[in-house]
N, C-alpha and C. Protein backbone atom coordinates (compact mmCIF):
# COMPACT_ATOMS: atom_id res chain seq x y z
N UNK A 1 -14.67 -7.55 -0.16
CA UNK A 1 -13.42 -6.87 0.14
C UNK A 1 -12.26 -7.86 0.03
N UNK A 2 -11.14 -7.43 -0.32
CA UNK A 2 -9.58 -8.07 -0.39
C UNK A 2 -9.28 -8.67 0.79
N UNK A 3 -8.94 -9.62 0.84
CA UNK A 3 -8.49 -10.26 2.25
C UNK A 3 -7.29 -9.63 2.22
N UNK A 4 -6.62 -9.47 3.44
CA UNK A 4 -4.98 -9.26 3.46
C UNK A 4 -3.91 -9.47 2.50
N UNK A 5 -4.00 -11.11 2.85
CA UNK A 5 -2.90 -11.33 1.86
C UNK A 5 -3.10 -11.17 0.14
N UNK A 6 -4.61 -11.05 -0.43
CA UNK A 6 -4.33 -10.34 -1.24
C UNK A 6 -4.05 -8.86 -1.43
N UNK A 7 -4.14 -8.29 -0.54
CA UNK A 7 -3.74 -6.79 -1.11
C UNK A 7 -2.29 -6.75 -0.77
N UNK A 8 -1.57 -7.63 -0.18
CA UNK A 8 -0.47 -8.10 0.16
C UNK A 8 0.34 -7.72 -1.04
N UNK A 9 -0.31 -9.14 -1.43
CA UNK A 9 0.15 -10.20 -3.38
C UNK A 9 0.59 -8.80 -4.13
N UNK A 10 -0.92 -7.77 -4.56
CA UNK A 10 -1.47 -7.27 -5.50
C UNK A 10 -0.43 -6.00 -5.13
N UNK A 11 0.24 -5.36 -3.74
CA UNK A 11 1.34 -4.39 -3.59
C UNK A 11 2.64 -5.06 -3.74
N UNK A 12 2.82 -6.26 -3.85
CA UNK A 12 3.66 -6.73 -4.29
C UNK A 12 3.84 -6.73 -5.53
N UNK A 13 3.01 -7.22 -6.21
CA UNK A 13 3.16 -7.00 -7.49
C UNK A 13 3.27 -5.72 -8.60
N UNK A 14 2.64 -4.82 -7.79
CA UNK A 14 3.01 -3.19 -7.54
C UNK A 14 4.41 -2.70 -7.58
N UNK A 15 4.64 -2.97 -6.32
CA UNK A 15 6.29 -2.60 -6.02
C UNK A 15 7.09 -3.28 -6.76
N UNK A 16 7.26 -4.36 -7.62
CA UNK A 16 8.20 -5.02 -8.43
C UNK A 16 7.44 -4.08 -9.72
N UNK A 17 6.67 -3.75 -10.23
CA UNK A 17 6.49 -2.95 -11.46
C UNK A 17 6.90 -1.92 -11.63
N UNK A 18 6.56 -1.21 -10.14
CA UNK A 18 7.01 0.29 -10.67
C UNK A 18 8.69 0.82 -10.04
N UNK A 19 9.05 -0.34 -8.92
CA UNK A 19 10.50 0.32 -8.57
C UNK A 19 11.62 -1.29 -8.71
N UNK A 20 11.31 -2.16 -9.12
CA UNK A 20 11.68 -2.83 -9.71
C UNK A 20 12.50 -3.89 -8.41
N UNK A 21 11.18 -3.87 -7.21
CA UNK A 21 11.66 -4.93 -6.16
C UNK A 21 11.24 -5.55 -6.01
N UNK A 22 11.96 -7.14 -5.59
CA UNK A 22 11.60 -8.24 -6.22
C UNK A 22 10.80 -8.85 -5.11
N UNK A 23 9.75 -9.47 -4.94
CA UNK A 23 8.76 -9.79 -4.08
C UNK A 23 9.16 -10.55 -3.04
N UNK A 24 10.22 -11.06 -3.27
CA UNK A 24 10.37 -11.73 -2.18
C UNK A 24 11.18 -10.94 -1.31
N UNK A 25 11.53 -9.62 -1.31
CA UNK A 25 11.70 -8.96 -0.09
C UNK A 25 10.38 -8.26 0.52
N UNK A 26 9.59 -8.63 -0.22
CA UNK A 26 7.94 -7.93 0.20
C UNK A 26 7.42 -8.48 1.37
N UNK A 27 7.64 -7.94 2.51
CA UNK A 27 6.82 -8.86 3.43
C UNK A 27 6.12 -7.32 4.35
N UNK A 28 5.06 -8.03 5.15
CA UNK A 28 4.18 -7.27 6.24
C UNK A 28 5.16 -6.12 6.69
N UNK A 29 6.90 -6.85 7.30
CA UNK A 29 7.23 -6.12 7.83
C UNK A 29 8.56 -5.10 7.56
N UNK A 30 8.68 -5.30 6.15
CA UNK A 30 9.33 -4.40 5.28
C UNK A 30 9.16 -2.82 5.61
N UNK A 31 10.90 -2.66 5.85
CA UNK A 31 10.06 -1.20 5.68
C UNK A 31 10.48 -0.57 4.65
N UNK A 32 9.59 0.26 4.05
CA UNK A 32 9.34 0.98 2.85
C UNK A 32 11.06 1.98 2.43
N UNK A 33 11.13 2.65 3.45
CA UNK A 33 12.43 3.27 3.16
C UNK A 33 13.80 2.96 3.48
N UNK A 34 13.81 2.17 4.28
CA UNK A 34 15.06 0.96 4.74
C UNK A 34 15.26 0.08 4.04
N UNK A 35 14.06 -1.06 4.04
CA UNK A 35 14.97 -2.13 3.52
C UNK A 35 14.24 -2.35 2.05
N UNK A 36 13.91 -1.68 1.50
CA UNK A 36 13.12 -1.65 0.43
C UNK A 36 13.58 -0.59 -0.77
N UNK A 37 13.99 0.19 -0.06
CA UNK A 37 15.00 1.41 -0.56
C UNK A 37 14.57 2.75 -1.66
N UNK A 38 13.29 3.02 -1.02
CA UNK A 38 12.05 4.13 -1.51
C UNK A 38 12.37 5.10 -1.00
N UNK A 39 12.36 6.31 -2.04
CA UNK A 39 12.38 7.59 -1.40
C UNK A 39 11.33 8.72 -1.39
N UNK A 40 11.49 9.67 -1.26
CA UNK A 40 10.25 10.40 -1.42
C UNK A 40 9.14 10.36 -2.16
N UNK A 41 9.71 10.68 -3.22
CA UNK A 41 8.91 10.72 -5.03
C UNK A 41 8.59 9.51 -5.20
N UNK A 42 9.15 8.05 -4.67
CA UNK A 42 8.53 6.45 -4.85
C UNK A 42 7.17 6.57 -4.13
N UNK A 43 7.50 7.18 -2.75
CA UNK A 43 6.42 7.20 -2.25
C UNK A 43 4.69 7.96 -2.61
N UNK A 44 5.18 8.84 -2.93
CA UNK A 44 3.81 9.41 -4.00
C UNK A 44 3.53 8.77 -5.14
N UNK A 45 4.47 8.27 -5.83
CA UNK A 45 3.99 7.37 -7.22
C UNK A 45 3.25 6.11 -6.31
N UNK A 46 3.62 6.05 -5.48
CA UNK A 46 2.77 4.63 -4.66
C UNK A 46 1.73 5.29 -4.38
N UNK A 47 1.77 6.03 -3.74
CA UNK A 47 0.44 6.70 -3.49
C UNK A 47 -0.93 6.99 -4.66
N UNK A 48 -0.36 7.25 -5.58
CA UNK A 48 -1.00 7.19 -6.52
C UNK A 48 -1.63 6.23 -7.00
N UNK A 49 -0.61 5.61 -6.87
CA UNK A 49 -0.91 3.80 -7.48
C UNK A 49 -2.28 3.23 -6.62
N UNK A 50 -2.06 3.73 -5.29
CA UNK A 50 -3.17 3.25 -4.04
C UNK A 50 -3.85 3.84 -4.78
N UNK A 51 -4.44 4.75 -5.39
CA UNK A 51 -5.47 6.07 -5.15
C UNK A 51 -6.34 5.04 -6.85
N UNK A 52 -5.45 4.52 -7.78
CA UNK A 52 -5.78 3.83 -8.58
C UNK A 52 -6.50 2.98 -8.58
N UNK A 53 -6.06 1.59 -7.71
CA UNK A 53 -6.40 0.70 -7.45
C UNK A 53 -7.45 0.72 -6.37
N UNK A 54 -7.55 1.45 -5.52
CA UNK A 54 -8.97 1.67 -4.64
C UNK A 54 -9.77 2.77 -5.19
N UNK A 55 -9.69 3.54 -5.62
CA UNK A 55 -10.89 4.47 -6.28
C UNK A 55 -11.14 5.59 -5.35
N UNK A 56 -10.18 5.55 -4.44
CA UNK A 56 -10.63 6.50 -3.34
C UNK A 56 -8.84 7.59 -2.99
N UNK A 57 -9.36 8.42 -2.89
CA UNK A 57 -8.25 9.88 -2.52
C UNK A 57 -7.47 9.49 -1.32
N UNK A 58 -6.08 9.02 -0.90
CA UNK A 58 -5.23 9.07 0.34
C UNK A 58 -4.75 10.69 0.72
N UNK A 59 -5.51 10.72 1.79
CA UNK A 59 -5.39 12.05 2.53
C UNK A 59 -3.66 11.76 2.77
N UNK A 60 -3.24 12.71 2.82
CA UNK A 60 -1.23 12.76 3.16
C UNK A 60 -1.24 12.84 4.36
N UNK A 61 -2.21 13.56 5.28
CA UNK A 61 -2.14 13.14 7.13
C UNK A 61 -2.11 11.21 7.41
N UNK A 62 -3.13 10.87 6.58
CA UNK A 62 -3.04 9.50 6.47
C UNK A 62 -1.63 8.83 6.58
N UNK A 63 -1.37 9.43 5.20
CA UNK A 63 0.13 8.95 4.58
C UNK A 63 1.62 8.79 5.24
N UNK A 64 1.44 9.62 6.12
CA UNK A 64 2.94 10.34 6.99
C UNK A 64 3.27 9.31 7.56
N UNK A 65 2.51 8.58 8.13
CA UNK A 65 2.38 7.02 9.26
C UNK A 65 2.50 6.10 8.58
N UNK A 66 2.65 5.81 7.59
CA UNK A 66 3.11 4.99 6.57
C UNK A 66 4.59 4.69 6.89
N UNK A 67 5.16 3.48 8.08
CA UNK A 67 6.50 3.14 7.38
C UNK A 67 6.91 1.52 6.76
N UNK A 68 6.34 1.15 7.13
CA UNK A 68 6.02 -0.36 6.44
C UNK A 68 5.16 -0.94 5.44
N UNK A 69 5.21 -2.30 5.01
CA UNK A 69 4.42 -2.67 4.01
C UNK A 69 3.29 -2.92 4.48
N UNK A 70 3.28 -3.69 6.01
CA UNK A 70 2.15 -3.72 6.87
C UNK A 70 1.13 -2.43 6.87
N UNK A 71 1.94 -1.23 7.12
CA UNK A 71 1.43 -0.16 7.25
C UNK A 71 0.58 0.09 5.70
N UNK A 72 1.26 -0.38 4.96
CA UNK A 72 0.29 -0.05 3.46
C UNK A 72 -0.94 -0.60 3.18
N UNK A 73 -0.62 -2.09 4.12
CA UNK A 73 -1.62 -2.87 3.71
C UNK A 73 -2.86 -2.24 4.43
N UNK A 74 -2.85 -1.91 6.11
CA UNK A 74 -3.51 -1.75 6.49
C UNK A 74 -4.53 -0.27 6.05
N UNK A 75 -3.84 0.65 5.29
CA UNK A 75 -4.10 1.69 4.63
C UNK A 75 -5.07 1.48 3.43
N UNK A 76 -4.90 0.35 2.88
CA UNK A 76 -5.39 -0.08 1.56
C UNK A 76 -6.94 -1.08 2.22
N UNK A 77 -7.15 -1.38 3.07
CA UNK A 77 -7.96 -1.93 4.01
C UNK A 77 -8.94 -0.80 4.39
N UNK A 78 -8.50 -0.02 5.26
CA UNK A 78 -9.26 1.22 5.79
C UNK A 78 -10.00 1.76 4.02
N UNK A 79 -9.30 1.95 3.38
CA UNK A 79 -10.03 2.82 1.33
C UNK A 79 -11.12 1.86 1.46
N UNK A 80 -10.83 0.30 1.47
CA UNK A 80 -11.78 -0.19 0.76
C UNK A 80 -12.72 -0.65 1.95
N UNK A 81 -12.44 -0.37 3.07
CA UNK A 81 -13.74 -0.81 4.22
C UNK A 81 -14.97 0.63 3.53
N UNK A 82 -14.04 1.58 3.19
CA UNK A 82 -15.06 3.00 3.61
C UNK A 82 -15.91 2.83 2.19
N UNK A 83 -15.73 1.91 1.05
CA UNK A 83 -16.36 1.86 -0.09
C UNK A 83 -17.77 0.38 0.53
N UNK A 84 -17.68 -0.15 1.41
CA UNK A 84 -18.38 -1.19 1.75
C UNK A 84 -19.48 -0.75 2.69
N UNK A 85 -20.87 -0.87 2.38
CA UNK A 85 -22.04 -0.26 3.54
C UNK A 85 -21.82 -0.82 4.88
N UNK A 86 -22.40 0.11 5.71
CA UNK A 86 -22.41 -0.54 6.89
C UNK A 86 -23.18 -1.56 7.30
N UNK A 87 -22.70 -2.74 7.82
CA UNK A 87 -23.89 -3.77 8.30
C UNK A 87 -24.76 -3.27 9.36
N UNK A 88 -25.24 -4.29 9.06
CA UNK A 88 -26.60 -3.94 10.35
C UNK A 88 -26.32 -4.47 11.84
């Protein structure tokens, strides 16, 4: 599994591709529609983008609680724990 700060990196590098912000306002505690300056329709193309890059469907109840980058990361964490077996 992705440690943090890479799925960090890898939505960083995300968000400068598809809305054209520059990483170094990318941090944990960014928020998505404030200081980042995303609106609705960014937010589903992100969503999508998640749904890409993890292989797995973001339920939109999920999604709503989404207001930070933190919040993404930890979202992108939960996809790929549920693709990993359970230990013993």
């Amino acid at each position: 599994m992705l440690s943090r700060d890479a799925i960090l990196e890898k939505l960083a590098g995300d968000l400068e591709e598809l809305f054209e912000i520059p990483r170094d306002k990318v941090s944990l505690d960014a928020k998505l529609f404030e200081d980042l300056d995303l609106d609705s329709i960014d937010a589903v193309d992100l969503v999508v983008k998640l749904q890409e890059v993890t292989g797995r469907r973001v339920k939109p109840e999920e999604f709503k609680a989404v207001r930070t980058v933190g919040d993404v990361v930890d979202c992108v964490e939960k996809l790929l724990a549920a693709d990993e077996p359970a230990k013993p």
